[in-house]
N, C-alpha and C. Protein backbone atom coordinates (compact mmCIF):
# COMPACT_ATOMS: atom_id res chain seq x y z
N UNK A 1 -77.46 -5.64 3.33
CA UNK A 1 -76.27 -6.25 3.88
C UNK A 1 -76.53 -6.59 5.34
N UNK A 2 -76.25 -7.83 5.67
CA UNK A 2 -76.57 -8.20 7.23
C UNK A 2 -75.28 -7.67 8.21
N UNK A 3 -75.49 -7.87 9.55
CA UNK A 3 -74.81 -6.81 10.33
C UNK A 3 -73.01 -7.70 10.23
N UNK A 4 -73.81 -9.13 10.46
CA UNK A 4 -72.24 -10.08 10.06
C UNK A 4 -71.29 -9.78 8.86
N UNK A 5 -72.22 -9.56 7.48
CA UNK A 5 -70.87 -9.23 6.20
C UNK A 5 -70.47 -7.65 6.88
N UNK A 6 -71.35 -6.55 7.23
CA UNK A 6 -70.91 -5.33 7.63
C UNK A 6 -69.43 -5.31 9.07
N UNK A 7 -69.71 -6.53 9.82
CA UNK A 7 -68.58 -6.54 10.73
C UNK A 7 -67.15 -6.90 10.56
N UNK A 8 -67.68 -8.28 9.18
CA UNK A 8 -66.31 -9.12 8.86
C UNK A 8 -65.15 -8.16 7.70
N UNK A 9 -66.25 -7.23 6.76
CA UNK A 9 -65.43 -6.46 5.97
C UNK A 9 -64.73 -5.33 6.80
N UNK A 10 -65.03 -4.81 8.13
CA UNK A 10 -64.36 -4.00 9.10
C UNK A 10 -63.53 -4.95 9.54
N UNK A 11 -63.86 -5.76 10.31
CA UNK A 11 -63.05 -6.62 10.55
C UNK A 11 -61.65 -6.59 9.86
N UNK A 12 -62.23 -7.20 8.17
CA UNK A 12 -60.44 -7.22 7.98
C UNK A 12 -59.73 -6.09 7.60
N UNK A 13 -60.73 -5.01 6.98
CA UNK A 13 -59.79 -3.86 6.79
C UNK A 13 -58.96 -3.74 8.47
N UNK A 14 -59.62 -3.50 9.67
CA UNK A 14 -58.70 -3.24 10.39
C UNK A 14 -57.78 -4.63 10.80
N UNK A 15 -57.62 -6.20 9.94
CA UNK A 15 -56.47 -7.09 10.29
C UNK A 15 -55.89 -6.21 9.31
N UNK A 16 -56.01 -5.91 8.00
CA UNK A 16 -54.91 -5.39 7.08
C UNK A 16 -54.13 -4.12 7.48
N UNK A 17 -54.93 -3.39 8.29
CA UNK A 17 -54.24 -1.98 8.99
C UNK A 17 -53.37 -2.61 9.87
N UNK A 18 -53.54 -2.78 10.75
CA UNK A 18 -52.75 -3.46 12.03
C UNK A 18 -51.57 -4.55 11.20
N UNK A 19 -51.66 -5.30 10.46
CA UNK A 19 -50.85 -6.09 10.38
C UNK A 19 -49.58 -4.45 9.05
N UNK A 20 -50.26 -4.20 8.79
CA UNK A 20 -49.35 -2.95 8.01
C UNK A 20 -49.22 -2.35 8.80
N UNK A 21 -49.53 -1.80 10.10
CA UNK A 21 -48.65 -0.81 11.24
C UNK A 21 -47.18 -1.77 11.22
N UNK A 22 -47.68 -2.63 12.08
CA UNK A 22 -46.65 -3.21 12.41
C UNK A 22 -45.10 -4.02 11.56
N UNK A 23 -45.93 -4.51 10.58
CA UNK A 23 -45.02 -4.90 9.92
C UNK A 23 -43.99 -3.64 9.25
N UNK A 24 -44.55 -2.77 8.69
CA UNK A 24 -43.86 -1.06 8.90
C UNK A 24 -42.99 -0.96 9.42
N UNK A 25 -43.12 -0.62 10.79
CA UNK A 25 -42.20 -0.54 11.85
C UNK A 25 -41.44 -1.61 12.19
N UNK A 26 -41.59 -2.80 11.98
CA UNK A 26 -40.41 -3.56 12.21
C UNK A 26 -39.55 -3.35 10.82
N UNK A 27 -39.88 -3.19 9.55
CA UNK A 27 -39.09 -2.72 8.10
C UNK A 27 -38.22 -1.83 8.52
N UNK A 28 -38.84 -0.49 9.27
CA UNK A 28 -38.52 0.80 9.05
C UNK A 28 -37.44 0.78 10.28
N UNK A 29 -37.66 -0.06 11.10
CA UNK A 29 -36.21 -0.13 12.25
C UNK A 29 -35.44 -1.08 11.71
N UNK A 30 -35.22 -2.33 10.89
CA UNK A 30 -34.39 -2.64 10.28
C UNK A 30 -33.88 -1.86 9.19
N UNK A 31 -34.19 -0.98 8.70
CA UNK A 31 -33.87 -0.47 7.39
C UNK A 31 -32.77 1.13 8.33
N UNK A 32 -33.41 1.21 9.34
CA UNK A 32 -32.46 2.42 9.88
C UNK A 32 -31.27 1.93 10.47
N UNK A 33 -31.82 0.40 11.06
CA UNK A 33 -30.39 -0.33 11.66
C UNK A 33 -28.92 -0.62 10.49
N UNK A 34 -29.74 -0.66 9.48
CA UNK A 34 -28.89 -1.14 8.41
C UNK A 34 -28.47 0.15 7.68
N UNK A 35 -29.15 1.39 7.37
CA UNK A 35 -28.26 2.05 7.09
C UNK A 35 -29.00 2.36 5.26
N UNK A 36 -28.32 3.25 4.87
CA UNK A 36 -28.62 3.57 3.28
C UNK A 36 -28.61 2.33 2.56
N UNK A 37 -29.11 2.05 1.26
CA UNK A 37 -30.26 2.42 1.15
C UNK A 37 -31.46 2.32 1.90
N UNK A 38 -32.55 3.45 1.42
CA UNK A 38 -33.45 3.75 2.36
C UNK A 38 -34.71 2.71 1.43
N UNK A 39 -34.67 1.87 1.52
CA UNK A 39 -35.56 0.74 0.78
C UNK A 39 -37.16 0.17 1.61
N UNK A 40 -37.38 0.77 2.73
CA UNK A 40 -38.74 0.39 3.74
C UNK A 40 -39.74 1.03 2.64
N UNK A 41 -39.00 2.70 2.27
CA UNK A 41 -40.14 3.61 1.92
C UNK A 41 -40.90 2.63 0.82
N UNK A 42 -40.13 2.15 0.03
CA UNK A 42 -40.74 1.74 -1.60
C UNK A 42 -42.09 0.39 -1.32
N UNK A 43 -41.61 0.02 -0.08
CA UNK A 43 -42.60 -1.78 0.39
C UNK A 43 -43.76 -0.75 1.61
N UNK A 44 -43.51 0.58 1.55
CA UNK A 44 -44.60 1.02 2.30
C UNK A 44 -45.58 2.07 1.21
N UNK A 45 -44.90 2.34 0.56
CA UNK A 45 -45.88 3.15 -0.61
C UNK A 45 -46.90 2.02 -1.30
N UNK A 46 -45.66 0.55 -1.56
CA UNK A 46 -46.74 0.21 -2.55
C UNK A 46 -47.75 -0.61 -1.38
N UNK A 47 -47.58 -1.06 -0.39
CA UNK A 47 -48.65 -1.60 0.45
C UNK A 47 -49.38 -0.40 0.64
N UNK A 48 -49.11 0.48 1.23
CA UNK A 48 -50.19 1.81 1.51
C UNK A 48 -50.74 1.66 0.01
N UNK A 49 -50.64 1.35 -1.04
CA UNK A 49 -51.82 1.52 -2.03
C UNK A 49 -52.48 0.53 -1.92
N UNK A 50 -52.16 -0.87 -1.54
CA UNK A 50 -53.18 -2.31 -1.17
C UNK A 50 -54.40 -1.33 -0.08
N UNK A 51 -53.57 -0.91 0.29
CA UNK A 51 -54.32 -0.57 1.80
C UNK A 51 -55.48 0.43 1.47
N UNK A 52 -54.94 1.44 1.33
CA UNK A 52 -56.23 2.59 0.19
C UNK A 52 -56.98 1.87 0.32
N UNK A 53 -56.81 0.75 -1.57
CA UNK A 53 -57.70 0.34 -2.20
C UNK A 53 -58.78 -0.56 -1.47
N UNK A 54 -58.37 -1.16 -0.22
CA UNK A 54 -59.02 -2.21 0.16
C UNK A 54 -59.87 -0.93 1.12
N UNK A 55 -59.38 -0.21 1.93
CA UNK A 55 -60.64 0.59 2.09
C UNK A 55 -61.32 1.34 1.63
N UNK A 56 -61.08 1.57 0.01
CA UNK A 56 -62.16 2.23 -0.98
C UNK A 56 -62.92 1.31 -1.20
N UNK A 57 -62.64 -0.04 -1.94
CA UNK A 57 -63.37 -0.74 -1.84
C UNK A 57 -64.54 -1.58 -1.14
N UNK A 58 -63.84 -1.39 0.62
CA UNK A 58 -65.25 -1.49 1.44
C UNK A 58 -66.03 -0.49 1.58
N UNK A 59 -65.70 0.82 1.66
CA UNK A 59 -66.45 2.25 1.52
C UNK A 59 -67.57 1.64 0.33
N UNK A 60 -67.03 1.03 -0.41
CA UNK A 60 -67.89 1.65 -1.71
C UNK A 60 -69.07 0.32 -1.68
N UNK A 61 -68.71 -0.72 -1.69
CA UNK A 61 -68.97 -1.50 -1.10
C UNK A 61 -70.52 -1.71 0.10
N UNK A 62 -69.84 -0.93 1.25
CA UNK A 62 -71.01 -0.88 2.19
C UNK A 62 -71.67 0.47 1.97
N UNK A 63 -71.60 1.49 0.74
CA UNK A 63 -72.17 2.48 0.59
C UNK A 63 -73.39 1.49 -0.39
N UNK A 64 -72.97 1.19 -1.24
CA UNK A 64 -73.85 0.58 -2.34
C UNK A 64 -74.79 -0.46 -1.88
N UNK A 65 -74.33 -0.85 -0.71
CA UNK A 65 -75.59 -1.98 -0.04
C UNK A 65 -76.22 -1.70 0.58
N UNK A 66 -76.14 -0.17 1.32
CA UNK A 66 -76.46 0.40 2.03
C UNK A 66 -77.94 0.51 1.18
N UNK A 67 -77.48 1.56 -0.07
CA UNK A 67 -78.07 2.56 -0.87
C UNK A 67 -79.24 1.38 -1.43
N UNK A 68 -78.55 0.01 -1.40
CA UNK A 68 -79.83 -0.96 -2.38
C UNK A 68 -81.02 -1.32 -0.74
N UNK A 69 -80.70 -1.11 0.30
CA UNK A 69 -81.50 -1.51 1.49
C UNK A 69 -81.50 -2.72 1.85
């Protein structure tokens, strides 16, 4: 794996982190401004599983390209 695919797959895992901090927290202060139901949690569980997966998938990913040399 060259050092460019190793930067761009960091790369976006951390656009996908950052853009899920934030977007979070702007949910999670509208959702307190507004009051019951508590509806942020359900659009943050299931993105926190996008999110996981996309960094299991580069883990596994730059482990296995690693491992081929």
């Amino acid at each position: 794996m060259t050092n460019t695919a190793q930067c761009d797959g960091r790369l976006g895992l951390a656009i996908h982190a950052i853009v899920f901090v934030a977007t979070m927290a702007v949910l999670f202060a509208i959702n307190l401004l507004t009051g019951a139901p508590f509806w942020a949690l359900w659009v943050f569980l299931a993105w926190g599983i996008g999110l996981v997966a996309h960094a299991i998938s580069h883990a596994a990913t730059r482990r296995h390209k690693t491992a081929q040399g």
